[in-house]
Protein backbone atom coordinates (compact mmCIF):
# COMPACT_ATOMS: atom_id res chain seq x y z
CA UNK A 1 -14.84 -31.17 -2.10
CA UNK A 2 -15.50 -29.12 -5.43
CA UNK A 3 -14.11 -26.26 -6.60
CA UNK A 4 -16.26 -23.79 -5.02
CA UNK A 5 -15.87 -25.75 -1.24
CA UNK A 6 -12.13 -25.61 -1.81
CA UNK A 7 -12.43 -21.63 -2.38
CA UNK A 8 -14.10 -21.05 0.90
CA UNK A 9 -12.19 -23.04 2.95
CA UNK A 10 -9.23 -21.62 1.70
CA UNK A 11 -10.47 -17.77 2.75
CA UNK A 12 -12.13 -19.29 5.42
CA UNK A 13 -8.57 -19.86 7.23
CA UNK A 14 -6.78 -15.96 5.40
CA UNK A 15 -9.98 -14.54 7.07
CA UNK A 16 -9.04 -16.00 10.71
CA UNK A 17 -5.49 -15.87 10.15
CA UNK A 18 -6.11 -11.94 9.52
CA UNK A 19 -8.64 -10.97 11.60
CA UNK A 20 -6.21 -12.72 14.67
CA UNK A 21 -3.44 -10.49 12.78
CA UNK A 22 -1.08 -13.66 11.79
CA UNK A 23 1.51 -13.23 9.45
CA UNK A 24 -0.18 -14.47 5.52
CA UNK A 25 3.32 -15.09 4.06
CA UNK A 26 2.30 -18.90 3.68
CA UNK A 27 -1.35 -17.88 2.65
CA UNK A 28 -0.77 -15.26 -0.37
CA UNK A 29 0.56 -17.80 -3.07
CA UNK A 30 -2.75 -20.00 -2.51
CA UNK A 31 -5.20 -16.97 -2.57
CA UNK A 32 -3.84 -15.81 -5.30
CA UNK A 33 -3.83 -18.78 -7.30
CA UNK A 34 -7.58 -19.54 -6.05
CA UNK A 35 -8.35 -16.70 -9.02
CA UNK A 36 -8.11 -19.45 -11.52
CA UNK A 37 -10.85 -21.59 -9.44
CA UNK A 38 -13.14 -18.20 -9.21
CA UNK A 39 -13.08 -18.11 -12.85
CA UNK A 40 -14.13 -21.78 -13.10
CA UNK A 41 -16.80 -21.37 -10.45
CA UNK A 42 -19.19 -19.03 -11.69
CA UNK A 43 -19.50 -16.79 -14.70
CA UNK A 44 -19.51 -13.55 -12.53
CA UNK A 45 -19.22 -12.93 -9.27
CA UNK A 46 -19.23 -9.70 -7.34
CA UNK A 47 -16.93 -8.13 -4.73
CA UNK A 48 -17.03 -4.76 -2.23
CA UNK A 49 -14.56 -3.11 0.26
CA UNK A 50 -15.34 -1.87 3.74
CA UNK A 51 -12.76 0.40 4.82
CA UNK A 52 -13.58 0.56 8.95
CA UNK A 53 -12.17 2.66 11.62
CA UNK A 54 -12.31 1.42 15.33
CA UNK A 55 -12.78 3.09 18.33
CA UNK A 56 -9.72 1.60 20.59
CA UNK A 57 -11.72 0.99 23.04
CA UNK A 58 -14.32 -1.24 21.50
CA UNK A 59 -10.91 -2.81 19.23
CA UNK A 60 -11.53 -6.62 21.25
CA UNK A 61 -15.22 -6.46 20.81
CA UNK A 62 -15.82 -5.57 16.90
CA UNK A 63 -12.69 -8.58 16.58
CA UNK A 64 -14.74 -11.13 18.45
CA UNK A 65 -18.39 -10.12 16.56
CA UNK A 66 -15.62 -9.87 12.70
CA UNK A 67 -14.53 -13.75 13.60
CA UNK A 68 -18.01 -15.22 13.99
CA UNK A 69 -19.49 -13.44 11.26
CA UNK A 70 -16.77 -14.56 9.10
CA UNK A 71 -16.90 -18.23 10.53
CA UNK A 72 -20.77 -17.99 9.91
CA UNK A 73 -21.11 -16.95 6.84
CA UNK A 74 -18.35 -18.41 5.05
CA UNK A 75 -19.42 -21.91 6.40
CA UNK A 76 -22.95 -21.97 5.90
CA UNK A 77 -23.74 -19.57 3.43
CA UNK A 78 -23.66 -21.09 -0.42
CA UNK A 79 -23.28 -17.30 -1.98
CA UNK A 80 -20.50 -16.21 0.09
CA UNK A 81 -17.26 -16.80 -1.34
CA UNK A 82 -15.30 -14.73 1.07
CA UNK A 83 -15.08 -12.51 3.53
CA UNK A 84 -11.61 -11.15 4.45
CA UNK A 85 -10.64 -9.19 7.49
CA UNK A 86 -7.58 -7.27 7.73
CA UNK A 87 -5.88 -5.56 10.72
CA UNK A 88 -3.61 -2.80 9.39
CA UNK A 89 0.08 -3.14 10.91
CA UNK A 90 0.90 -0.20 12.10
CA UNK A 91 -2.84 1.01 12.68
CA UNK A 92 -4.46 -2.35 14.09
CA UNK A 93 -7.66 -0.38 15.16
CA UNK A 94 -8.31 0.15 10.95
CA UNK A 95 -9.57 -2.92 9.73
CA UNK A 96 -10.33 -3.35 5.66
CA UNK A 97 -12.97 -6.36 4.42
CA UNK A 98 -13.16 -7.82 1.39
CA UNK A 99 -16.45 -9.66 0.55
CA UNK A 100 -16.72 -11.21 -2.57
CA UNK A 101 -20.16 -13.19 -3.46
CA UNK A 102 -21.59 -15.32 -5.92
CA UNK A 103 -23.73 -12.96 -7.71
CA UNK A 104 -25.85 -9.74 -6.08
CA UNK A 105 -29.00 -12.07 -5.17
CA UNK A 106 -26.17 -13.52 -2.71
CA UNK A 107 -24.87 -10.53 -0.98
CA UNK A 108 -28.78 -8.83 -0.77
CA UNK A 109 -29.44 -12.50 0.89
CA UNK A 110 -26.17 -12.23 3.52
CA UNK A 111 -27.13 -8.96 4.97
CA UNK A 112 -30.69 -10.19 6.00
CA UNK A 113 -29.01 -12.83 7.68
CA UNK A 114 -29.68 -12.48 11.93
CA UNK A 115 -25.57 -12.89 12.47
CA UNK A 116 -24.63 -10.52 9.75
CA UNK A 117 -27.54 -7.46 11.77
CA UNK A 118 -26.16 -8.36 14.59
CA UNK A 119 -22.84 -7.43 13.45
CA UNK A 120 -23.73 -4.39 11.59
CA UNK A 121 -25.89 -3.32 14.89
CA UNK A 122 -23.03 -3.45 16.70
CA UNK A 123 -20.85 -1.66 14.09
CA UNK A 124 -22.44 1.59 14.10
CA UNK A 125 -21.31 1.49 17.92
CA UNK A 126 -18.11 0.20 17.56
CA UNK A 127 -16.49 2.48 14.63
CA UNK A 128 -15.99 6.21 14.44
CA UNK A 129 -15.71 5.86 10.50
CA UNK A 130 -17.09 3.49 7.45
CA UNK A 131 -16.37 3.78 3.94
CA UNK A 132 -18.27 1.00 2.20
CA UNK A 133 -17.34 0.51 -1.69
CA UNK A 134 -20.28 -0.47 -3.88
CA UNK A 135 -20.68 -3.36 -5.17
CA UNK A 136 -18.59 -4.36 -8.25
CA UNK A 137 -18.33 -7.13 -10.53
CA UNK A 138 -15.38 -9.62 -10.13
CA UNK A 139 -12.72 -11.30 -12.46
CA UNK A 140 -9.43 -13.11 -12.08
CA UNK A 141 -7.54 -9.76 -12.90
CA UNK A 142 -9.04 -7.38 -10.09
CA UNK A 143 -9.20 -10.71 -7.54
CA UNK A 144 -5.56 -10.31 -8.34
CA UNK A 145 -5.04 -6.78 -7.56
CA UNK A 146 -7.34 -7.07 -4.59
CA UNK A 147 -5.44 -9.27 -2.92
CA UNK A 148 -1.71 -7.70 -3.91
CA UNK A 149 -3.53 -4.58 -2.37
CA UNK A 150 -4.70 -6.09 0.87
CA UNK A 151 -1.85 -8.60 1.48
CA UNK A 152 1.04 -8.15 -0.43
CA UNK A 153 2.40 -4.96 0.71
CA UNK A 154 2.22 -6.08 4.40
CA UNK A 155 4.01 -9.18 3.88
CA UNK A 156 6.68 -9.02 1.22
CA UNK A 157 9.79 -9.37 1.69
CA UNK A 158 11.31 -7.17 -1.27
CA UNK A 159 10.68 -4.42 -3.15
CA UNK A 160 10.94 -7.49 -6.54
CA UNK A 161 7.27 -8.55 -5.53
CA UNK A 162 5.42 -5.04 -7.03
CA UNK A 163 4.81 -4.06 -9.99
CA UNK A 164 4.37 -0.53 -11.41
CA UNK A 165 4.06 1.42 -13.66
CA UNK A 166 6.19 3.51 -16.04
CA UNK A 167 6.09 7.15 -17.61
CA UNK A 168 4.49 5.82 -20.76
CA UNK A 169 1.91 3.75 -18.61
CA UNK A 170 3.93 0.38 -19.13
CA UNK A 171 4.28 -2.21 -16.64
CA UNK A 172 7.71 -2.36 -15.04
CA UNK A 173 8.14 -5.30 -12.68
CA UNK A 174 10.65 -4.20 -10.01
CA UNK A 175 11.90 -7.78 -10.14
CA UNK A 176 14.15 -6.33 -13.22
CA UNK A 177 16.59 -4.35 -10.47
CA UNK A 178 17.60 -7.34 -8.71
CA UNK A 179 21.07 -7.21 -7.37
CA UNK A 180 21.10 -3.55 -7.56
CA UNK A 181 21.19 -0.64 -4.81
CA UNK A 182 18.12 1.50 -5.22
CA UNK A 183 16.99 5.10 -3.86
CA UNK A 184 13.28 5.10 -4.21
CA UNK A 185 12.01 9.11 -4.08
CA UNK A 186 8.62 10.58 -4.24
CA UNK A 187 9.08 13.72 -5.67
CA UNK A 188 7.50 17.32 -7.22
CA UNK A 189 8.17 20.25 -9.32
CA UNK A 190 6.98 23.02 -7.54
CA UNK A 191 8.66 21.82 -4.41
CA UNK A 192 11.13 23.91 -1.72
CA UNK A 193 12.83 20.56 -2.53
CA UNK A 194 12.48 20.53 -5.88
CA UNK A 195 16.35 21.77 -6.13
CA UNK A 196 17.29 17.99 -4.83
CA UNK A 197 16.80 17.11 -8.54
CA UNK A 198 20.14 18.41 -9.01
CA UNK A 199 22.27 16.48 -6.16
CA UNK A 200 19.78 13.32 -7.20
CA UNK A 201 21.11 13.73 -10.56
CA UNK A 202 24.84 13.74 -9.02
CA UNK A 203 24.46 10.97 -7.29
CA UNK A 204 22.68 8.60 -9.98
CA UNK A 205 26.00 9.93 -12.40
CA UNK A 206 28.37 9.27 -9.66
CA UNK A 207 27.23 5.31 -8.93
CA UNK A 208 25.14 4.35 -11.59
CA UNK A 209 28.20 2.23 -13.57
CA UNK A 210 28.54 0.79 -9.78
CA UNK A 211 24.93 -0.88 -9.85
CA UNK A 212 22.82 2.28 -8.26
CA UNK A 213 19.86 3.13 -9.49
CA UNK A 214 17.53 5.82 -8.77
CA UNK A 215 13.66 5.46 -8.69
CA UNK A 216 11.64 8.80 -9.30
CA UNK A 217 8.08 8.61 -8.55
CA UNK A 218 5.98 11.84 -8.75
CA UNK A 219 3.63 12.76 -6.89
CA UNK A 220 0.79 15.52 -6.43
CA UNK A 221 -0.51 14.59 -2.86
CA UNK A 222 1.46 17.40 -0.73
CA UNK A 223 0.39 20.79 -1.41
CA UNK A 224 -0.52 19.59 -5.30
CA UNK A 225 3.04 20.33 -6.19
CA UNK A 226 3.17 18.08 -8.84
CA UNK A 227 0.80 19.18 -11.17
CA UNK A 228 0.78 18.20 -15.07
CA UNK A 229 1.26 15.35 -17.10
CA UNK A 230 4.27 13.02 -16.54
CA UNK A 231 5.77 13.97 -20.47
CA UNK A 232 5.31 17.79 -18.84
CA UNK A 233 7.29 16.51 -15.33
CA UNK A 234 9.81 14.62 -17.43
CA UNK A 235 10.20 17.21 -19.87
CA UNK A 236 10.94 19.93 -16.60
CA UNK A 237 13.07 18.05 -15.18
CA UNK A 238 15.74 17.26 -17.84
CA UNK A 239 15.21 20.72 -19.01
CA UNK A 240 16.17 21.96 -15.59
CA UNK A 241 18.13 19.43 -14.31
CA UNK A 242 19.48 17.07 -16.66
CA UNK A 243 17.93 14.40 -15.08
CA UNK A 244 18.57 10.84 -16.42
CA UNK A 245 17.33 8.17 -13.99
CA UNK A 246 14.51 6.27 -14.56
CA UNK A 247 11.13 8.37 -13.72
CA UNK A 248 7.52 6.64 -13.52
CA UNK A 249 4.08 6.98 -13.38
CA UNK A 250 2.39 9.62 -10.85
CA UNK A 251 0.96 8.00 -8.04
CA UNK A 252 -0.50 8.43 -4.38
CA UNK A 253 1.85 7.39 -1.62
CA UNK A 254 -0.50 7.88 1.08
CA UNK A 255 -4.36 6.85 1.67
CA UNK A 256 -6.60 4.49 0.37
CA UNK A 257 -5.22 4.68 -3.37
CA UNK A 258 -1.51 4.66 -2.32
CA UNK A 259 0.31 2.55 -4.53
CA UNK A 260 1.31 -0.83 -3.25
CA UNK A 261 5.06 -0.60 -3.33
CA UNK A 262 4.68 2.67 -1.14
CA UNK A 263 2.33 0.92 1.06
CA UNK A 264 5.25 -1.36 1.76
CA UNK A 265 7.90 1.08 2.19
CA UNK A 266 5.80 2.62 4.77
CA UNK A 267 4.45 -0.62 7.07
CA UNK A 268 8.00 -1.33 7.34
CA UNK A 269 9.83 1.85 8.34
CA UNK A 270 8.87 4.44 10.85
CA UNK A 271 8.87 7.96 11.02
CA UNK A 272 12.28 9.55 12.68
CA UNK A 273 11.67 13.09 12.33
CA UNK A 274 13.11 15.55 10.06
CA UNK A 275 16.83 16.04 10.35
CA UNK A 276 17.28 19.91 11.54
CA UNK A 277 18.64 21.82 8.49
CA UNK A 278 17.93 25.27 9.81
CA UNK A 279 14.76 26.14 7.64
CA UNK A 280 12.40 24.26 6.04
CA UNK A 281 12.27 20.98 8.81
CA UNK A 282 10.84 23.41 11.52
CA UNK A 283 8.39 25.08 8.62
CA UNK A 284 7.08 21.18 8.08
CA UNK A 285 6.71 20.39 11.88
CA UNK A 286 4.80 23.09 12.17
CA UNK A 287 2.67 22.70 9.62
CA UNK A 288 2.35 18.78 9.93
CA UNK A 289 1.44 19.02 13.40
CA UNK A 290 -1.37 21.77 13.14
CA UNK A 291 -2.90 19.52 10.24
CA UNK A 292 -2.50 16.41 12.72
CA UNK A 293 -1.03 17.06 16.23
CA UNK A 294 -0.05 12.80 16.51
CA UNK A 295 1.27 12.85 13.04
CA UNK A 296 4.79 11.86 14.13
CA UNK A 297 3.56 8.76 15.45
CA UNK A 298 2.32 7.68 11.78
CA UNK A 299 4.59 5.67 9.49
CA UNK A 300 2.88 7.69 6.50
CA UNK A 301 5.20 9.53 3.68
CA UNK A 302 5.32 13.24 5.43
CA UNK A 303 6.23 15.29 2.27
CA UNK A 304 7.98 15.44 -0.85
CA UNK A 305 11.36 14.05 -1.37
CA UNK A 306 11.09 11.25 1.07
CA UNK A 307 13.21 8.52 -0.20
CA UNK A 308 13.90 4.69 0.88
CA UNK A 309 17.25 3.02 0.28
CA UNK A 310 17.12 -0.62 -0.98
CA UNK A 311 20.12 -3.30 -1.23
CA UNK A 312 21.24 -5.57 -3.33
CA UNK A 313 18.70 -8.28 -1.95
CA UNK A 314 15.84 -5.84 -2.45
CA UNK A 315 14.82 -5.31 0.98
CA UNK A 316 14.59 -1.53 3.25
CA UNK A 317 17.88 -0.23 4.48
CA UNK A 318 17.31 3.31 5.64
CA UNK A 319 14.52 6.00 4.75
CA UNK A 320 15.82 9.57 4.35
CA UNK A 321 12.93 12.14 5.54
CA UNK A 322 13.13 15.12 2.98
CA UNK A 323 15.44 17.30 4.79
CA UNK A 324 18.31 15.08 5.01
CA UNK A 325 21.69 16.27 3.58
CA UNK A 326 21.84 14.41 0.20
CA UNK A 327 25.66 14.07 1.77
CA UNK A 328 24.41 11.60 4.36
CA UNK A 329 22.50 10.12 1.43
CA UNK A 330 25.04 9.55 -0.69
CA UNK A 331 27.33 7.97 1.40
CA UNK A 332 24.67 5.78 2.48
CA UNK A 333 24.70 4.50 -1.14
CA UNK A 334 28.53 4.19 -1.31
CA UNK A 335 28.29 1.70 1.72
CA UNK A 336 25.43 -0.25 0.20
CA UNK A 337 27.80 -0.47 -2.96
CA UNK A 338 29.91 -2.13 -1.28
């Protein structure tokens, strides 16, 4: 079997194993490594992602018609490298596919093929939404951060598996907080919240000799409350606040460009609701549910100051919805301390 054969087979078997919604712990070291065979395969191949929203009803049926045109196509199609399918945990009827292909003669040849019309015939009956990427070319580097999109953050065990980025743009592997307790925050400057800075600040003084460490990731996705540059955040806050812990690059926490770590965070905690404190939880129910009336049935990042407690072994211990006391937060941290 050469190179190429190898590839296939091996997304061949992630495509079923996702599409049927089995766990890929044992499958994301050998995708990811197949990069290095890409790169030896062809000089360039291309890749696009389908982003695909189910009707619930229909759910079984697009599954079934996903499976054989996968099976199909990866097995008797020379251009197709892959096609991945893969249900979303906590919203199985949104499935995302990523199709990579030999070169663009390939993928122009695939969707003339009578299983892959069938399929899309069916599609347009099945889904409510489909947000198709264009085509784009492929290299070891972006296969990588493909598949740490798609996979990783549904099947990691720690936070040490993600990599992001710093203030300055740097890489900062989160691999180099091992064996310490970590409070993970989203957070913004022109927030009712925004005050938290201080107590934060307490907090990271009061346990940081202890092995604490807090994580401050801004972000301008709720009510663009984050606005400027992250020297212009940084600057605010230490002007402000004092603030000394560690503070990284803005991101997205939520939606298609959410970072990965975040991604994580949410698949594997649920929404509680917001602790009563008298004014601003009832202000966000109010608002949250007018925007979305199911939206406390979503794992997503509600608003700003959400944070996610970590232990010493890098995995979730608690997540804090914004209006918790910082009290009940702090003490939180003492007992992971321990």
């Amino acid at each position: 079997m050469d190179r190429r054969e190898s590839v296939k087979s091996m997304c061949a078997a992630a495509g079923v194993a996702a599409i049927h919604g089995y766990s890929l712990k044992k499958l994301i070291t050998g995708v990811c490594l197949m990069t290095t065979m890409l790169a030896s395969a062809a000089e360039q191949m291309f890749f696009r992602i389908a982003e695909i929203e189910v009707y619930p009803e229909n759910l079984a049926e697009y599954i079934s018609a996903a499976k054989a045109v996968v099976a199909e196509s990866v097995a008797n199609e020379p251009g197709v490298v892959c096609i991945f399918p893969m249900q979303q945990k906590d919203h199985p009827t949104q499935i995302r596919i990523v199709e990579i292909y030999r070169d663009e003669a390939a993928y122009k040849a695939h969707i003339e093929t009578p299983h892959f019309k069938a399929y899309k015939d069916g599609t347009y009956h099945w889904v409510k939404s489909l947000n198709l990427e264009p085509m784009q070319p492929l290299d070891p580097e972006h296969m990588n951060l493909i598949f740490k999109k798609e996979m990783l953050s549904k099947d990691a065990d720690t936070v040490y598996q993600f990599t992001v980025k710093g203030r300055k743009g740097e890489d900062v592997s989160l691999a180099d907080y091992k064996g310490k307790v970590l409070l993970i925050v989203n957070t913004a400057t022109r927030c009712g919240f925004t005050p938290q800075y201080e107590g934060l600040e307490w907090i990271y003084e009061q346990h940081k000799d202890k092995g604490f460490e807090l994580l401050d990731f801004p972000c301008n996705q709720f009510g663009q409350q984050a606005p400027g540059t992250e020297d212009e955040i940084h600057t605010f806050c230490v002007l402000n606040y004092k603030t000394a812990f560690p503070q990284f690059a803005k991101i997205d926490v939520n939606g298609e460009n959410a970072a990965p770590l975040f991604r994580f965070l949410t698949d594997n905690t649920k929404f509680e609701g917001f602790p009563q404190d008298g004014k601003l939880a009832p202000l966000l129910e109010n608002m949250l549910r007018e925007a979305d009336p199911d939206y406390a049935k979503k794992p997503d990042v509600k608003w700003n100051f959400t944070k996610f407690l970590i232990g010493r072994d890098g995995k979730i211990i608690r997540r804090f919805e914004p209006t918790a006391p910082l009290s009940e937060i702090e003490t939180a941290v003492e007992k992971a301390l321990l």
